[in-house]
Structure formats: structure tokens, C-alpha cells
C-alpha atoms as a PDB file:
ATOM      1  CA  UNK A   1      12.719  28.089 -34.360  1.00  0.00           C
ATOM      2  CA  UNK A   2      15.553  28.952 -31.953  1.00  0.00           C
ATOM      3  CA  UNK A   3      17.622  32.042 -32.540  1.00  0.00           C
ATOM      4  CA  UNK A   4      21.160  31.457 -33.530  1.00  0.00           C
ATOM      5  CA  UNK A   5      23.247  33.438 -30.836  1.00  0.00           C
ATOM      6  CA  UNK A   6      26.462  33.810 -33.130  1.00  0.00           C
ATOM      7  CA  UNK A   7      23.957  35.968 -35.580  1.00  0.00           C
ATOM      8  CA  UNK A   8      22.119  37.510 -32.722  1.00  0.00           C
ATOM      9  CA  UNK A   9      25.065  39.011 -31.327  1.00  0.00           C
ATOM     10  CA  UNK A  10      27.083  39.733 -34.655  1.00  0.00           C
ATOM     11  CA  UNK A  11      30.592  37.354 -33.977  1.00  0.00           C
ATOM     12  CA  UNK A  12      31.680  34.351 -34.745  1.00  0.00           C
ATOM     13  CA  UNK A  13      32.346  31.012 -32.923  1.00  0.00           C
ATOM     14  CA  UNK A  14      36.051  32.257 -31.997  1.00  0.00           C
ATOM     15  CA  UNK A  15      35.031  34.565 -29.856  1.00  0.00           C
ATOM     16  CA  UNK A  16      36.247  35.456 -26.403  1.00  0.00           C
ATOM     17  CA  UNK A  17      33.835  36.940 -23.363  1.00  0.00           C
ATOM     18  CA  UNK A  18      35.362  39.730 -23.728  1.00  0.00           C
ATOM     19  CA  UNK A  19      34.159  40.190 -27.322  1.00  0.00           C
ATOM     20  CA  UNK A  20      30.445  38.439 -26.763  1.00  0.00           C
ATOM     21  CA  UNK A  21      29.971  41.194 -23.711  1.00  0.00           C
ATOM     22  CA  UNK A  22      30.989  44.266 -26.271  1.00  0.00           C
ATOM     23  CA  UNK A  23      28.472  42.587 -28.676  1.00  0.00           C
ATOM     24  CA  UNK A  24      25.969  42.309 -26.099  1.00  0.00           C
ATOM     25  CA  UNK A  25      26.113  45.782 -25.191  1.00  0.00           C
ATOM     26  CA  UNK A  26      26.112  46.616 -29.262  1.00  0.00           C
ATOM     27  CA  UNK A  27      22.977  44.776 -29.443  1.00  0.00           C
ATOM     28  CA  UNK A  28      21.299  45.723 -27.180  1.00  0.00           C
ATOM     29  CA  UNK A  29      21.583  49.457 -28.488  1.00  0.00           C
ATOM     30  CA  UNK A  30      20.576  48.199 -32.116  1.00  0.00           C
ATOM     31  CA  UNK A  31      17.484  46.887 -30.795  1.00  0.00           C
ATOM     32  CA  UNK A  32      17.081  44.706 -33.421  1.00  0.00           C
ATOM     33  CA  UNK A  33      16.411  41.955 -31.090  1.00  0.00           C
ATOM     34  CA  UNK A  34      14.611  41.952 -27.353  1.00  0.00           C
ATOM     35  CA  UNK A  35      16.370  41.993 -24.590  1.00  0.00           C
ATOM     36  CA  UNK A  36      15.603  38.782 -23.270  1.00  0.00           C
ATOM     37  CA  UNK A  37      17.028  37.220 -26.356  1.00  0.00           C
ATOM     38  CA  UNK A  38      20.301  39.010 -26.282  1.00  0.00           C
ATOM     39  CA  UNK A  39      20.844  37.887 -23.032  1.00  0.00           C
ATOM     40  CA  UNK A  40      19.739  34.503 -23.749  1.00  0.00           C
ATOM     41  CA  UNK A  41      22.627  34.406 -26.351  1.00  0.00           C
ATOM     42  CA  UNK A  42      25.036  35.760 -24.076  1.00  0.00           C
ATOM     43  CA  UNK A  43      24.361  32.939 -21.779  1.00  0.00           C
ATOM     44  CA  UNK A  44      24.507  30.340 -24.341  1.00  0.00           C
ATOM     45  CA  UNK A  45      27.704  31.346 -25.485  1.00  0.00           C
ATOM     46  CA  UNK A  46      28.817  31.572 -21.900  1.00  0.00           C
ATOM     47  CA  UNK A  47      28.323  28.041 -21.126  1.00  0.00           C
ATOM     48  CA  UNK A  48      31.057  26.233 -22.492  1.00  0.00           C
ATOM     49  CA  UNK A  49      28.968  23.047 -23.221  1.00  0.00           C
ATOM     50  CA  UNK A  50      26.316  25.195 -25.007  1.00  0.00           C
ATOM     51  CA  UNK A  51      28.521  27.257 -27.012  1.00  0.00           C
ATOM     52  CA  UNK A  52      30.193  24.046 -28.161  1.00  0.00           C
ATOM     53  CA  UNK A  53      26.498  22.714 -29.256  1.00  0.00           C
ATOM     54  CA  UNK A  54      26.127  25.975 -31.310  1.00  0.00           C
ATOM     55  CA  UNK A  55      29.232  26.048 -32.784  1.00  0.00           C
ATOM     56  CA  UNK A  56      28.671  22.834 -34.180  1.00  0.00           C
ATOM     57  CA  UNK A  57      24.886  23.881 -35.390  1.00  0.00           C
ATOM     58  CA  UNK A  58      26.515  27.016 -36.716  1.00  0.00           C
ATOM     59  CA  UNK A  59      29.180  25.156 -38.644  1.00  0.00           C
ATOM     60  CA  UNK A  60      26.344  22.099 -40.418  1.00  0.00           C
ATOM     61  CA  UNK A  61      24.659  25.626 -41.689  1.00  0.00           C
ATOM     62  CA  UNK A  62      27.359  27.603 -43.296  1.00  0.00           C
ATOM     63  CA  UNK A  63      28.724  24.091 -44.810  1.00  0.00           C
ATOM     64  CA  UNK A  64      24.978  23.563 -45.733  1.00  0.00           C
ATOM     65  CA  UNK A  65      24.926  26.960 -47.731  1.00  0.00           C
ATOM     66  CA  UNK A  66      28.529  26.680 -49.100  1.00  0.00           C
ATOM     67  CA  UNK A  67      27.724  23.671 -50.668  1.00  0.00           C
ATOM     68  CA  UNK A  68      23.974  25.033 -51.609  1.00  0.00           C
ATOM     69  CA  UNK A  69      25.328  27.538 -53.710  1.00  0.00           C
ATOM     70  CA  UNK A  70      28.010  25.825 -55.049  1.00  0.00           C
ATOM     71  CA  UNK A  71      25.214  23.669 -56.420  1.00  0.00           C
ATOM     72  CA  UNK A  72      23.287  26.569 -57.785  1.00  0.00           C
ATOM     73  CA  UNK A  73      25.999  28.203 -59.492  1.00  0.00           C
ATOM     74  CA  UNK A  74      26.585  24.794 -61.222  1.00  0.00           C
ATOM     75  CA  UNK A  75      23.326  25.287 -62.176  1.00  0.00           C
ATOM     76  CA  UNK A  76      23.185  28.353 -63.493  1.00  0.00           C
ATOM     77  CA  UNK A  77      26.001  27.888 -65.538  1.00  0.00           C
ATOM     78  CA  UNK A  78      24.684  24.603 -67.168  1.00  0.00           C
ATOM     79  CA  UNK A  79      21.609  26.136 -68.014  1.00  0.00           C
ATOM     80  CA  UNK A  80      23.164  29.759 -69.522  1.00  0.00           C
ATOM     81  CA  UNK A  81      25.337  26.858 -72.072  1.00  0.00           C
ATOM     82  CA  UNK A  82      22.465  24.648 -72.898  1.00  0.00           C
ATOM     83  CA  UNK A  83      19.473  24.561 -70.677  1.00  0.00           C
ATOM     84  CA  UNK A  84      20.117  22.840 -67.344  1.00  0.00           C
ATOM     85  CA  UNK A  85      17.259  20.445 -67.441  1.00  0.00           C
ATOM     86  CA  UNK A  86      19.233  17.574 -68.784  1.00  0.00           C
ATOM     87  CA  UNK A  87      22.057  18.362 -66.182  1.00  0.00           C
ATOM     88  CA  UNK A  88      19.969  17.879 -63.378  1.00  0.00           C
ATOM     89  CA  UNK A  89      20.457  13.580 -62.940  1.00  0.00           C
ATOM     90  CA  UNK A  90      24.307  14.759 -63.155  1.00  0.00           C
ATOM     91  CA  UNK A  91      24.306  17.163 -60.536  1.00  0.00           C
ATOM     92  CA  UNK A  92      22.492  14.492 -58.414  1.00  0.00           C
ATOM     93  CA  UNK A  93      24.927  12.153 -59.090  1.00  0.00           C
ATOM     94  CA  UNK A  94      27.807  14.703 -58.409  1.00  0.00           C
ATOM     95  CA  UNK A  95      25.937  15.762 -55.130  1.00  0.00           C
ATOM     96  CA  UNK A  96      25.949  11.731 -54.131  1.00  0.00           C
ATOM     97  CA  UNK A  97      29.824  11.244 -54.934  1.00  0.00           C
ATOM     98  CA  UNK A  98      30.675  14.151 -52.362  1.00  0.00           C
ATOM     99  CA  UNK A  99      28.442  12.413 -49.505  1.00  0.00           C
ATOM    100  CA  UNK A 100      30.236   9.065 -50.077  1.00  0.00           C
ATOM    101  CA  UNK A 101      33.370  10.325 -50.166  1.00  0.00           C
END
């Protein structure tokens, strides 16, 4: 699985070189992640085609978890008022209204 550079580096998609070169050096001190993938990142978000590829991957995922736990906190309110196994063909269909709309 490839490594998402925004998390990597600790910014997000806004950010200028001047910002992903402080975060490199950050990194890099943290050591949370080798070298050679910092500056893979760096790179990555150097390249303006690139960066634009990731900052469209990076936007699908945090719209894929918004909406994810939206979804579970429907959930878990449903089931702490009656039990949310009969809610679960309504949630569907909720989920399927969003999508076409």
C-alpha cells in the first residue's frame, strides 16, 4: 500500500514548499518514518502533477470517513432507541439516496 505523503509529512493539501520542506526536516527528526520515504513524499508533493493526484486521493478518503461515521453514529443511535437491526434496510436506502443525488 503506498504511503500517503500529506500524513507522512504532517500538512495538508494547502501547503506551500516552504511548509512541506519545514515538515520534511520535522520528520525526519521524528523518525517515525525512513528516510527514503520522507523524501519520497517531499518529491511527490513537489511535482505539481503528483501532488494534484494526491490531493484528490487524499480528499475520496476523508469524504470516505466523514460519511463512514456519519453512518455509524446513525447507527449507534438507532440501536441505543430500539435495537438497530431493523434500521439497517433504511440506512441502506438512505446511503443510496445520497449517491444518486
Amino acid at each position: 500500500m503506498k504511503n500517503n505523503p500529506f500524513k507522512i509529512l504532517d500538512i495538508t493539501p494547502s501547503a506551500d514548499k516552504k511548509m512541506i520542506m519545514r515538515q520534511v526536516t520535522l520528520a525526519m527528526k521524528k523518525r517515525e518514518y525512513n528516510p527514503k520515504t520522507i523524501v519520497e513524499s517531499q518529491k511527490t508533493l513537489f511535482n505539481p502533477i503528483t501532488k494534484a493526484v494526491e490531493e484528490f486521493q487524499y480528499f475520496l478518503t476523508i469524504n470516505t470517513m466523514s460519511q463512514a461515521s456519519g453512518q455509524l453514529t446513525k447507527a449507534a443511535n438507532m440501536k441505543a432507541k430500539d435495537g438497530y437491526e431493523q434500521h439497517i434496510p433504511q440506512l441502506l436506502n438512505l446511503d443510496n439516496e445520497k449517491t444518486t443525488a
